[in-house]
Protein backbone atom coordinates (compact mmCIF):
# COMPACT_ATOMS: atom_id res chain seq x y z
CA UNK A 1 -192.89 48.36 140.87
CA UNK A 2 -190.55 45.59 140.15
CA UNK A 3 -191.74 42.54 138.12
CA UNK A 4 -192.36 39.21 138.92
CA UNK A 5 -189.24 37.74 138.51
CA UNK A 6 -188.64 35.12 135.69
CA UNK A 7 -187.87 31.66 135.42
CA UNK A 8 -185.40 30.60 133.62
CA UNK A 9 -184.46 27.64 131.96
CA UNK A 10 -181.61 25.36 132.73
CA UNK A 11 -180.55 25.04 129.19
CA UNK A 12 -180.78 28.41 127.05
CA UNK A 13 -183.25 29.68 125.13
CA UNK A 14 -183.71 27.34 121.65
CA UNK A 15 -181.41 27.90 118.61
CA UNK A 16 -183.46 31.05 116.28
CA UNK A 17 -185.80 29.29 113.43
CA UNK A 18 -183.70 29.23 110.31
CA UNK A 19 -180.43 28.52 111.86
CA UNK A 20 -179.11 25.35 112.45
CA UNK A 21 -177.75 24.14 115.31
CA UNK A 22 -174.39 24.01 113.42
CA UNK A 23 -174.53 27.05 112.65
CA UNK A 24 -175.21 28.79 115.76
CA UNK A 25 -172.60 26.68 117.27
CA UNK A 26 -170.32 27.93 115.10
CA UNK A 27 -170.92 30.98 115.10
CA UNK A 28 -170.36 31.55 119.24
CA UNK A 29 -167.33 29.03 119.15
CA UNK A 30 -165.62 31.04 116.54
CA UNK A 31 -166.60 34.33 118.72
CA UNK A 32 -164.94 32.13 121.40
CA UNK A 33 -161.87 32.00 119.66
CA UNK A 34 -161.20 29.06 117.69
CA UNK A 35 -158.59 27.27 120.69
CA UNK A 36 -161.92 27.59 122.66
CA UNK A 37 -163.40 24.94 120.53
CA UNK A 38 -160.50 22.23 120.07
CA UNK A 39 -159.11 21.66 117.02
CA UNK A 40 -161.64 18.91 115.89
CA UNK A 41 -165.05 21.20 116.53
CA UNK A 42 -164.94 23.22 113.55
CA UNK A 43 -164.62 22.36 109.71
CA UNK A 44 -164.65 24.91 106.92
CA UNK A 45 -166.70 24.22 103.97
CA UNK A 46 -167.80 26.59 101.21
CA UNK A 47 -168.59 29.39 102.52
CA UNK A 48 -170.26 28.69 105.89
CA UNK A 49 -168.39 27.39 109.49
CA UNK A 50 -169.71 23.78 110.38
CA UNK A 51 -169.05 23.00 113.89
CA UNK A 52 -169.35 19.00 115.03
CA UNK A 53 -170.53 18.74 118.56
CA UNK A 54 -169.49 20.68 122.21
CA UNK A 55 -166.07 20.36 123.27
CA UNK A 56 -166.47 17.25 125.95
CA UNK A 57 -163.59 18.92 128.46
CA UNK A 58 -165.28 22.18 128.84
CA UNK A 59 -169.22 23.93 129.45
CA UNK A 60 -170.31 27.82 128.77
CA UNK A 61 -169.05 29.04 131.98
CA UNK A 62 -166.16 26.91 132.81
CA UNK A 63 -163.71 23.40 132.54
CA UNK A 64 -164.38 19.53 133.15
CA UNK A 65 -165.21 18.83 136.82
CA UNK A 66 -167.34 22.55 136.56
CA UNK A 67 -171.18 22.10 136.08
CA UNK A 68 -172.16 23.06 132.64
CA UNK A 69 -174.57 25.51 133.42
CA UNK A 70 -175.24 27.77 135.96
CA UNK A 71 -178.23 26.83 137.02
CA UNK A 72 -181.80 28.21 137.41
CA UNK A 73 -181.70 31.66 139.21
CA UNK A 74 -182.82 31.68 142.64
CA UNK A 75 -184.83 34.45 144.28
CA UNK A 76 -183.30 37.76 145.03
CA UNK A 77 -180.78 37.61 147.91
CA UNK A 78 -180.92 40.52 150.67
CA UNK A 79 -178.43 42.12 148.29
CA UNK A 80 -181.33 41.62 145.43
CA UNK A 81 -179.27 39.77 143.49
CA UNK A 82 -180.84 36.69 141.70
CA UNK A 83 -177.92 34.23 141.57
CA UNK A 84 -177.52 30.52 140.69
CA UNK A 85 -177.59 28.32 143.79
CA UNK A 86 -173.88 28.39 145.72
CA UNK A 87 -173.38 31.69 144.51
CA UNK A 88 -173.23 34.96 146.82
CA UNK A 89 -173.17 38.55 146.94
CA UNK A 90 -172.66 41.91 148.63
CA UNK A 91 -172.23 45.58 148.19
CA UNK A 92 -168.70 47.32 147.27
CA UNK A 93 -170.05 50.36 147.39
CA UNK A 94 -173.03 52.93 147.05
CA UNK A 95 -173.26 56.61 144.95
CA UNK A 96 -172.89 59.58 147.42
CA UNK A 97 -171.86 57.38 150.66
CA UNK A 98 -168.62 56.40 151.61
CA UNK A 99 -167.04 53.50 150.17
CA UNK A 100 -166.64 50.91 153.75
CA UNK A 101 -163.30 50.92 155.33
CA UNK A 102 -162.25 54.21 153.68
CA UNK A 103 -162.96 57.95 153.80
CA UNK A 104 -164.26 58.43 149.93
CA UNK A 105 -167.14 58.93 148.90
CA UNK A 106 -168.07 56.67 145.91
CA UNK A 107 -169.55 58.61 142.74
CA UNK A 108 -173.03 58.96 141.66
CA UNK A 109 -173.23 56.69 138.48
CA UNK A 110 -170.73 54.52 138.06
CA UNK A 111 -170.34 52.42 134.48
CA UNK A 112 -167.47 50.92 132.90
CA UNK A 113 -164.72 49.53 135.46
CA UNK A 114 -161.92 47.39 135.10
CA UNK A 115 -159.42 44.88 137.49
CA UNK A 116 -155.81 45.53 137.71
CA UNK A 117 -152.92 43.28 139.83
CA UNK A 118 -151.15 44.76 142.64
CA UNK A 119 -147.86 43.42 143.36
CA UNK A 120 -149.09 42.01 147.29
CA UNK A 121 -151.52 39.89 144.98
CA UNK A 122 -154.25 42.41 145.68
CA UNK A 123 -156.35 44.19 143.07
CA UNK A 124 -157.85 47.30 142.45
CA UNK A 125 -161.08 48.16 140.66
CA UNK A 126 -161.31 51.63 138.55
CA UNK A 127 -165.20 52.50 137.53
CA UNK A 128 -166.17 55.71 135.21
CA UNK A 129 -168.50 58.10 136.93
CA UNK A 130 -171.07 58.32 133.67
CA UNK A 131 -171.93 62.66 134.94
CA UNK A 132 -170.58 65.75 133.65
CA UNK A 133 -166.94 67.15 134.30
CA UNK A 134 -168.89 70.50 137.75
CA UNK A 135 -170.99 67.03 139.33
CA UNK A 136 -168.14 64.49 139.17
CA UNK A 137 -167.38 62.72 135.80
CA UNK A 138 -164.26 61.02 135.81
CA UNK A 139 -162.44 57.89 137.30
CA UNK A 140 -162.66 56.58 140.79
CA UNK A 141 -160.68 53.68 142.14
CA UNK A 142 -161.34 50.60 145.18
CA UNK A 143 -158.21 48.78 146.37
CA UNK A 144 -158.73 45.35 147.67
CA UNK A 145 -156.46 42.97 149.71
CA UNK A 146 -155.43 39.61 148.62
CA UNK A 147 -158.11 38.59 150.11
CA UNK A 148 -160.54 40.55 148.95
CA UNK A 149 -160.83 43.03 151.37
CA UNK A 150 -161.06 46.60 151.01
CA UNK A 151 -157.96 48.92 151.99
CA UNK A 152 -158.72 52.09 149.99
CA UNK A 153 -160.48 54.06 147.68
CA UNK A 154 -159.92 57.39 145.81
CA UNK A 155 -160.19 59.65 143.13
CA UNK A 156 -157.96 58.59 139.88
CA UNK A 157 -159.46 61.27 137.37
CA UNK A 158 -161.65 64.80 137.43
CA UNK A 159 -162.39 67.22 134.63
CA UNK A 160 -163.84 64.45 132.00
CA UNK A 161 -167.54 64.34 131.55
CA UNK A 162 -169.67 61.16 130.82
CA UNK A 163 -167.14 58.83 131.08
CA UNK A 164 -169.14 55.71 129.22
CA UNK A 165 -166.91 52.06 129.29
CA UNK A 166 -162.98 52.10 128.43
CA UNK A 167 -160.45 49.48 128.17
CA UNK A 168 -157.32 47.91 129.40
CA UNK A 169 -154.11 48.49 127.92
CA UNK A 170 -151.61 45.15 127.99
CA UNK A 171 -149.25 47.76 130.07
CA UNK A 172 -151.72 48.00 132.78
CA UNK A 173 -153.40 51.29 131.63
CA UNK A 174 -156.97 52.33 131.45
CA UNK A 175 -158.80 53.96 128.52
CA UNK A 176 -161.45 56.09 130.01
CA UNK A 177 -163.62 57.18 127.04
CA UNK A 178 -166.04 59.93 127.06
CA UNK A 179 -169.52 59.33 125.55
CA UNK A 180 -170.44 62.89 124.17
CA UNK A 181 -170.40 64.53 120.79
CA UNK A 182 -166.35 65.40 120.49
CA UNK A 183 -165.54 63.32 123.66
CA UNK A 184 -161.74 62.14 123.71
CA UNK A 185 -160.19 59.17 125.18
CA UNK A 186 -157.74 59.66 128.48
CA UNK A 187 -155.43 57.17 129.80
CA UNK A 188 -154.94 56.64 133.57
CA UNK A 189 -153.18 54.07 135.70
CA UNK A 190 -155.42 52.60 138.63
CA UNK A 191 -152.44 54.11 140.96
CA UNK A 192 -153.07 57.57 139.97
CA UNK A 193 -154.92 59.85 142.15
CA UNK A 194 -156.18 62.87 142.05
CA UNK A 195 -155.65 63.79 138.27
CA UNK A 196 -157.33 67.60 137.95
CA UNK A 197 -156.28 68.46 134.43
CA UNK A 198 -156.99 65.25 132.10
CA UNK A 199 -155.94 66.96 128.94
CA UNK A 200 -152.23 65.50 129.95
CA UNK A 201 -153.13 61.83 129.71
CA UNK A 202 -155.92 62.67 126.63
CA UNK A 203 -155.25 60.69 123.54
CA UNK A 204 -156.24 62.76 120.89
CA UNK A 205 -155.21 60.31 118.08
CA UNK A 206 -158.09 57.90 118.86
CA UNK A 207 -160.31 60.16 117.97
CA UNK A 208 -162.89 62.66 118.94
CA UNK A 209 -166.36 61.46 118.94
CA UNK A 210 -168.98 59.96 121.29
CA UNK A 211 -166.90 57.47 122.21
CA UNK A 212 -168.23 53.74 124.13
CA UNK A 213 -165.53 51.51 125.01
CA UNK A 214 -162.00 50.27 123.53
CA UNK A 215 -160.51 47.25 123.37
CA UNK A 216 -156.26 47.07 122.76
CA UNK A 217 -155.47 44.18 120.52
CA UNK A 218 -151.19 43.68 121.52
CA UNK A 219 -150.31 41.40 119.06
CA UNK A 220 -151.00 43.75 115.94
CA UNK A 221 -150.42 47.31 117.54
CA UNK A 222 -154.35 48.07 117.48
CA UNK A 223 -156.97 49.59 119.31
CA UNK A 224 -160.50 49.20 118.16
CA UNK A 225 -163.27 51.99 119.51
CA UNK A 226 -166.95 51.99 119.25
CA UNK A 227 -169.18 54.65 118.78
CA UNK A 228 -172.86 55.37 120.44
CA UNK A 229 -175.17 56.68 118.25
CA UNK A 230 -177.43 55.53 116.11
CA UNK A 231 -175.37 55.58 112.78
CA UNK A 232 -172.48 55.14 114.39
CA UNK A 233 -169.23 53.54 113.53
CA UNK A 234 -166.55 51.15 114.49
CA UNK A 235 -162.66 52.59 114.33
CA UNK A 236 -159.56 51.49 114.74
CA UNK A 237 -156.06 53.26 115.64
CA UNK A 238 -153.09 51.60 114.09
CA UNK A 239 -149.98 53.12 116.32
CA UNK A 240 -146.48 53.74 114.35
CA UNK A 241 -144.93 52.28 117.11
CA UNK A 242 -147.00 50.60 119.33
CA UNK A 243 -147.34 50.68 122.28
CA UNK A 244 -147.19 54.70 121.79
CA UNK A 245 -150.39 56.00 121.13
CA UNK A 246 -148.96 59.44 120.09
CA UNK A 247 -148.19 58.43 116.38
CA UNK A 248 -150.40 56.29 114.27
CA UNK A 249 -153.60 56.52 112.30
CA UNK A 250 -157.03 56.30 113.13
CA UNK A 251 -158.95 54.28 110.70
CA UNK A 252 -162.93 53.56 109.95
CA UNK A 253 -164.31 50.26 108.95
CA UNK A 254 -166.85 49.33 105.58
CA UNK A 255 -168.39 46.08 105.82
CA UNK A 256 -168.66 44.90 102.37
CA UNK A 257 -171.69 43.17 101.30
CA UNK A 258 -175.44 43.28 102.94
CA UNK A 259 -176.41 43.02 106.20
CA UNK A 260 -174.25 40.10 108.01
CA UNK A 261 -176.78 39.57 110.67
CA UNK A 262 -180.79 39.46 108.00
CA UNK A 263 -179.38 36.43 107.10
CA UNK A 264 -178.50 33.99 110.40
CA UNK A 265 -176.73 31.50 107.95
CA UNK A 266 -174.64 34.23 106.16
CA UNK A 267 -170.79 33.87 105.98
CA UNK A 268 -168.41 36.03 107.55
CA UNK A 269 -168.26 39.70 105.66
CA UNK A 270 -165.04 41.37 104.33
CA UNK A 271 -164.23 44.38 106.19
CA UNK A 272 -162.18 47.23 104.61
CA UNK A 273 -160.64 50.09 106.43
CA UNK A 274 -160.56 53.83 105.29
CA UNK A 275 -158.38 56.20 106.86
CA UNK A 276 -160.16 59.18 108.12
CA UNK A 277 -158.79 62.50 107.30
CA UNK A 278 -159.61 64.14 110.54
CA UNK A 279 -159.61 62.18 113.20
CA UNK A 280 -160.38 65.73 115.59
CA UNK A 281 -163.00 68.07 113.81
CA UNK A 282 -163.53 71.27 114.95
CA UNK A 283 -167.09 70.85 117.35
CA UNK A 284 -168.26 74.54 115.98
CA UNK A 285 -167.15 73.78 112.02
CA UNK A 286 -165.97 69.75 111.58
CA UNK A 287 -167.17 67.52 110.33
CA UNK A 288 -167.56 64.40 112.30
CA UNK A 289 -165.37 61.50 112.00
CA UNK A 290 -169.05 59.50 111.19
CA UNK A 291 -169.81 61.10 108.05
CA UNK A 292 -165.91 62.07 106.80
CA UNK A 293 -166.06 58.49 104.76
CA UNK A 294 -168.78 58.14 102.46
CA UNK A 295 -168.42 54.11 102.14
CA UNK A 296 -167.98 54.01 106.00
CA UNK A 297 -170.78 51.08 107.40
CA UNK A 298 -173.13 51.90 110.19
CA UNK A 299 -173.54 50.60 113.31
CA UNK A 300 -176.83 50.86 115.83
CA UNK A 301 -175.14 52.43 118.53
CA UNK A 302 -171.65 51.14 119.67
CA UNK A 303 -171.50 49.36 123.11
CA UNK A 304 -169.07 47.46 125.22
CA UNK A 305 -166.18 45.96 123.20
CA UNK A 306 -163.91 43.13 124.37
CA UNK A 307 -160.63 41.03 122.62
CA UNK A 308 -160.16 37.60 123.43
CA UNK A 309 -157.97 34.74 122.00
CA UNK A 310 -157.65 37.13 118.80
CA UNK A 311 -161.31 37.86 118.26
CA UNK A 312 -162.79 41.20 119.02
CA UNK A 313 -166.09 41.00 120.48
CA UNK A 314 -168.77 44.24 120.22
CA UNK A 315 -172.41 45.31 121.09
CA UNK A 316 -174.68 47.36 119.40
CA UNK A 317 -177.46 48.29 121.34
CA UNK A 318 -179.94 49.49 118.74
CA UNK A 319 -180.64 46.29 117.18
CA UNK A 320 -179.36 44.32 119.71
CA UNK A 321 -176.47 42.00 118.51
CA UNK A 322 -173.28 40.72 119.65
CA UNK A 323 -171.02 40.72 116.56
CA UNK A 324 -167.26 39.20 116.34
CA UNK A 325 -164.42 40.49 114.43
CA UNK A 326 -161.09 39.05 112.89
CA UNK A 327 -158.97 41.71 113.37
CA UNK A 328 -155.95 39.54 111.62
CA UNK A 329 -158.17 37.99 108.57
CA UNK A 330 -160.93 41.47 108.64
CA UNK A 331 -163.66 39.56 108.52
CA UNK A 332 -166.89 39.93 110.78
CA UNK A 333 -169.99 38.11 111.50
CA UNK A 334 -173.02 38.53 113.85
CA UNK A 335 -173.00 36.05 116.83
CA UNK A 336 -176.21 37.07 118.45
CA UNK A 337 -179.32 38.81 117.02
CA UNK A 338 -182.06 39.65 119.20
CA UNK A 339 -184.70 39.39 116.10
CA UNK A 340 -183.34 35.55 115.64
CA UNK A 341 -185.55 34.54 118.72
CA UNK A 342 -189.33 34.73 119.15
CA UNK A 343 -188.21 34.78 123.05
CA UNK A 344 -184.64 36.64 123.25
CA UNK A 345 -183.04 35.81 126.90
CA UNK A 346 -180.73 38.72 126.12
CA UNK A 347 -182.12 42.29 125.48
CA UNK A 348 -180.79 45.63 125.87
CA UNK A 349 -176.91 44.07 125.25
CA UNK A 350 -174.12 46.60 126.74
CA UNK A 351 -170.73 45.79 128.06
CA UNK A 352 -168.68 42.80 127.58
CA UNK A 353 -166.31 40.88 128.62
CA UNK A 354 -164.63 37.51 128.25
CA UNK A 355 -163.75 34.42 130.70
CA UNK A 356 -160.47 33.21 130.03
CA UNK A 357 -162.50 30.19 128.83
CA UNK A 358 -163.69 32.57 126.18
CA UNK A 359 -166.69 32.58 127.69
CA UNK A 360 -169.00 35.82 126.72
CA UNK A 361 -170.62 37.64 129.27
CA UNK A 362 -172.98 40.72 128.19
CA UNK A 363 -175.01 43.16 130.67
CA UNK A 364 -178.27 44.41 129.76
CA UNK A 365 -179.02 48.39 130.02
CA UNK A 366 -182.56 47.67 130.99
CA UNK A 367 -183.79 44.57 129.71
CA UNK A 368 -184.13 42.44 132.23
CA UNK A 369 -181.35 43.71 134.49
CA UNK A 370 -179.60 40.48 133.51
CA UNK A 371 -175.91 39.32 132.56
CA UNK A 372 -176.04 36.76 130.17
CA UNK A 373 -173.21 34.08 129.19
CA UNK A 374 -172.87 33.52 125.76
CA UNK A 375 -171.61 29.84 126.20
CA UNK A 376 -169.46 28.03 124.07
CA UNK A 377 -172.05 25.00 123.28
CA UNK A 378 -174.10 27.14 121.54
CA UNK A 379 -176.95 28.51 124.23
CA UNK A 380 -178.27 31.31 126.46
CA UNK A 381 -177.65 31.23 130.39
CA UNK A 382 -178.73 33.97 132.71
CA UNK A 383 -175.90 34.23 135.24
CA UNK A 384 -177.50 37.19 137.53
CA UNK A 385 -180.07 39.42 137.32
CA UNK A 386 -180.67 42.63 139.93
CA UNK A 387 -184.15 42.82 140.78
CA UNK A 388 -185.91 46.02 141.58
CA UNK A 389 -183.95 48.16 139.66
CA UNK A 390 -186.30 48.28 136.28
CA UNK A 391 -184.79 51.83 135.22
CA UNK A 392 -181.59 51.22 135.79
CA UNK A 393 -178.53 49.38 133.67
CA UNK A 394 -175.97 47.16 134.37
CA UNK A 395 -172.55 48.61 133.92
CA UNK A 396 -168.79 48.03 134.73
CA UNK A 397 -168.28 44.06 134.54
CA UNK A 398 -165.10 42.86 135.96
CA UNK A 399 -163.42 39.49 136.70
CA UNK A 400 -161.02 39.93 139.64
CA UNK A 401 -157.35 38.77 138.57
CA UNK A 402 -157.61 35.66 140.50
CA UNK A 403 -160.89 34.98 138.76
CA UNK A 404 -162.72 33.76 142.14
CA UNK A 405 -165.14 37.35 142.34
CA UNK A 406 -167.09 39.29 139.62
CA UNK A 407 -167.80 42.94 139.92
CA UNK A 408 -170.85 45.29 138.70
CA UNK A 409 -172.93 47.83 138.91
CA UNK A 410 -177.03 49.14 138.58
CA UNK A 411 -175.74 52.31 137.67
CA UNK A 412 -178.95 54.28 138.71
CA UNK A 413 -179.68 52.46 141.43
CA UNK A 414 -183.77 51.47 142.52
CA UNK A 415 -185.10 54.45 141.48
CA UNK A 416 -183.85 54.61 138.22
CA UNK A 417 -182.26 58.08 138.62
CA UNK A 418 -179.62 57.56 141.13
CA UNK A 419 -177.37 56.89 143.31
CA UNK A 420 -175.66 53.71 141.66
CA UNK A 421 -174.67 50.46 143.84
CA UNK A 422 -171.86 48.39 143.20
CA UNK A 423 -171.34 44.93 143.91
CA UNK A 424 -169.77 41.37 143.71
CA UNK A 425 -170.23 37.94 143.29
CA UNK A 426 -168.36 35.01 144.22
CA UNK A 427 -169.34 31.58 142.78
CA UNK A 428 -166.75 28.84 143.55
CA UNK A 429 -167.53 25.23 141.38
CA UNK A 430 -165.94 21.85 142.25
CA UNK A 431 -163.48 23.29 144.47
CA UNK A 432 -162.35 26.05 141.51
CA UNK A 433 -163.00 29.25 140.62
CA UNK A 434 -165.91 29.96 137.98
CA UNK A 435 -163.94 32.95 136.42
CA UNK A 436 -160.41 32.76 135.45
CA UNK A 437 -158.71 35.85 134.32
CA UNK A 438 -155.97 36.55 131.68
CA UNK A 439 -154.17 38.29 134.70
CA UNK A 440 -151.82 37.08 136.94
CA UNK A 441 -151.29 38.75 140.77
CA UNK A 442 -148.24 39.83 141.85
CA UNK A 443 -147.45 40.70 138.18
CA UNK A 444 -146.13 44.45 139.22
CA UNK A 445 -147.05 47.74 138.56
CA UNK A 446 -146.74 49.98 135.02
CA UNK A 447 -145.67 53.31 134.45
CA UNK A 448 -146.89 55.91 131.67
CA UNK A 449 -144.54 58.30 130.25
């Protein structure tokens, strides 16, 4: 039975007791990226961030002339979709039938997914198929028009099991990463189809381990990986000579100091990274890259894992917190704790991504079935929530590259065992898009060697 649905507030949830409202604001505009501030908003002092007040030109989910929230959700559309008023949604595609306008049939669970330009100004949409390698796991694919229309659909990848989240490349790849014990990384271009033996585009140098999601940081030749279980840890691969991923080291990160997040005032911790001496232990006699460094921190359970304006954004499910890292400076702080609020709007945190804003979205795996914007002014706004589908997740956000339609999916569907649905939203503001993406259409195609 679903539950009554909630009713949210326009403004988010209050600041946690403790924590100042400069601090808190801080904390997410620094998460943000610092140019997502302005110059003026934050101050360093001692050792704590001060921010001043809101950027006046922008809100949480978008620029000057865009309302600054959302909006209180409005009652589930036929879709089921609870959406903020002048919003709108439909189905992409369902697990088991085929995908409309096409002769494929869409896969079972789908999570992590991605957006990639096509030269005609089209896009296409790759999604993991979260089941073992004999039902299905691997990488499917949805081609839409410039206009959002969809052309096609196929099979990218077979032979992988439990494909979790991923990551883009900046060369137009995708990082499919498989969430079992000793599960690899593969890399796939949305064009490929019909991959049957993935250990030609495996990347054994990021590790083997039950991998979550990746996020490619260009500018320093990185990729940083997160891990789900619940002592996990977070890596990084350093490539010899990026952007080749075949040479390189794969390194694991110590957080110096206590617990960033007990303490919702507490600076920014020093991070230190240990290389690990085998980055693929035998399953029968290794020992896993987790335990190989003694001084190696723990994490909750890895989730989704995003970089944005030069700040690496990560979830960890078990204790539910959004933290940011400086992957320049190595320094990391918590921007959202779940135990900071006697009321949390956000539970069960997952995958994330960023607006080009610098906006945070998170989805919930369970929770409330929500995503959540993590906006820039320092609150809590519920941007969706699927209702009826209490034992499912939400999986596989995705801003189209024109930034006018956002994609995702209940992986398990009403039921809570399956098949998944897939969907979109559209949500035009003052005459704009809400979204805006870092890509451009018409940009071309990439190549892998």
């Amino acid at each position: 039975m679903s539950p009554t649905p909630r009713s949210f507030p326009t403004a988010g949830r209050p600041r946690p007791p403790g924590l100042s409202r400069r601090g808190f604001l801080a904390r997410l505009c620094v998460g943000a990226g610092l140019a997502a501030c302005g110059p003026a908003l934050l101050a360093r002092s001692g050792h704590h961030w001060q921010a001043a007040a809101p950027a006046p030109d922008r809100g949480p989910l978008g620029a000057r002339g865009q309302p600054a929230h959302p909006g209180q959700l409005l009652d589930p559309d036929a879709n089921g979709i609870r959406l903020p008023p002048g919003f709108s949604s439909r189905v992409i595609a369902r697990g088991l039938e085929v995908v409309p306008g096409t002769g494929y049939p869409w896969h079972t669970w789908p999570d992590g997914g991605a957006c990639f330009p096509q030269p005609d100004g089209g896009w296409i949409y790759v999604s993991n198929s979260e089941t073992i390698a004999l039902l299905g796991g691997g990488v499917s694919a949805i081609r839409f028009d410039c206009e959002g229309r969809i052309v096609d659909a196929w099979r990218v990848l077979s032979g992988t099991s439990i494909n979790c989240a991923g990551g883009v490349t900046p060369w137009g790849s995708w990082l499919t990463c498989e969430e079992i014990d000793f599960g690899a990384v593969f890399e796939v271009l949305p064009t490929d189809r019909n991959i049957l033996f993935p250990s030609s585009r495996r990347r054994p140098l990021l590790g083997s381990f039950k991998h979550e999601a990746a996020a490619a940081v260009d500018a320093l030749g990185m990729i940083f990986l997160t891990e789900d279980v619940g002592d996990g840890c977070l890596y990084r691969f350093k490539a010899d000579a990026w952007p080749d991923l075949a040479s390189g080291v794969l390194q694991v990160a110590e957080v110096v100091g206590p617990d960033p997040g007990a303490d919702p005032e507490a600076p920014p911790r020093a991070v230190v990274w240990h290389d690990l001496p085998e980055p693929n232990p035998s399953a029968l006699f290794g020992t896993p890259t987790r335990e190989q460094v003694p001084a190696a921190s723990r994490f909750r359970g890895g989730e989704g894992i995003w970089h944005h304006r030069g700040v690496v954004h990560f979830t960890t499910k078990g204790d539910n917190r959004v933290w940011a890292l400086d992957p320049r400076g190595d320094r990391l702080w918590v921007l959202y704790d779940e135990a900071w609020f006697a009321d949390p709007l956000l539970t069960g945190v997952d995958n994330i991504i960023a607006t080009a804003a610098g906006d945070l979205l998170v989805a919930e795996d369970g929770g409330d079935m929500q995503v959540v914007a993590l906006g820039a002014d320092g609150a809590l706004y519920p941007l969706l929530q699927i209702a009826g589908h209490d034992g499912s997740e939400v999986t596989g956000l995705a801003l189209s590259p024109d930034g006018s339609r956002l994609y995702f999916n209940s992986q398990r569907g009403e039921n809570g065992g399956g098949p998944g649905v897939t969907y979109e939203i559209r949500g035009p503001i003052a005459g704009a898009a809400l979204f805006r993406s870092d890509f451009e259409c018409g940009t071309g195609g990439a190549t892998l060697g």
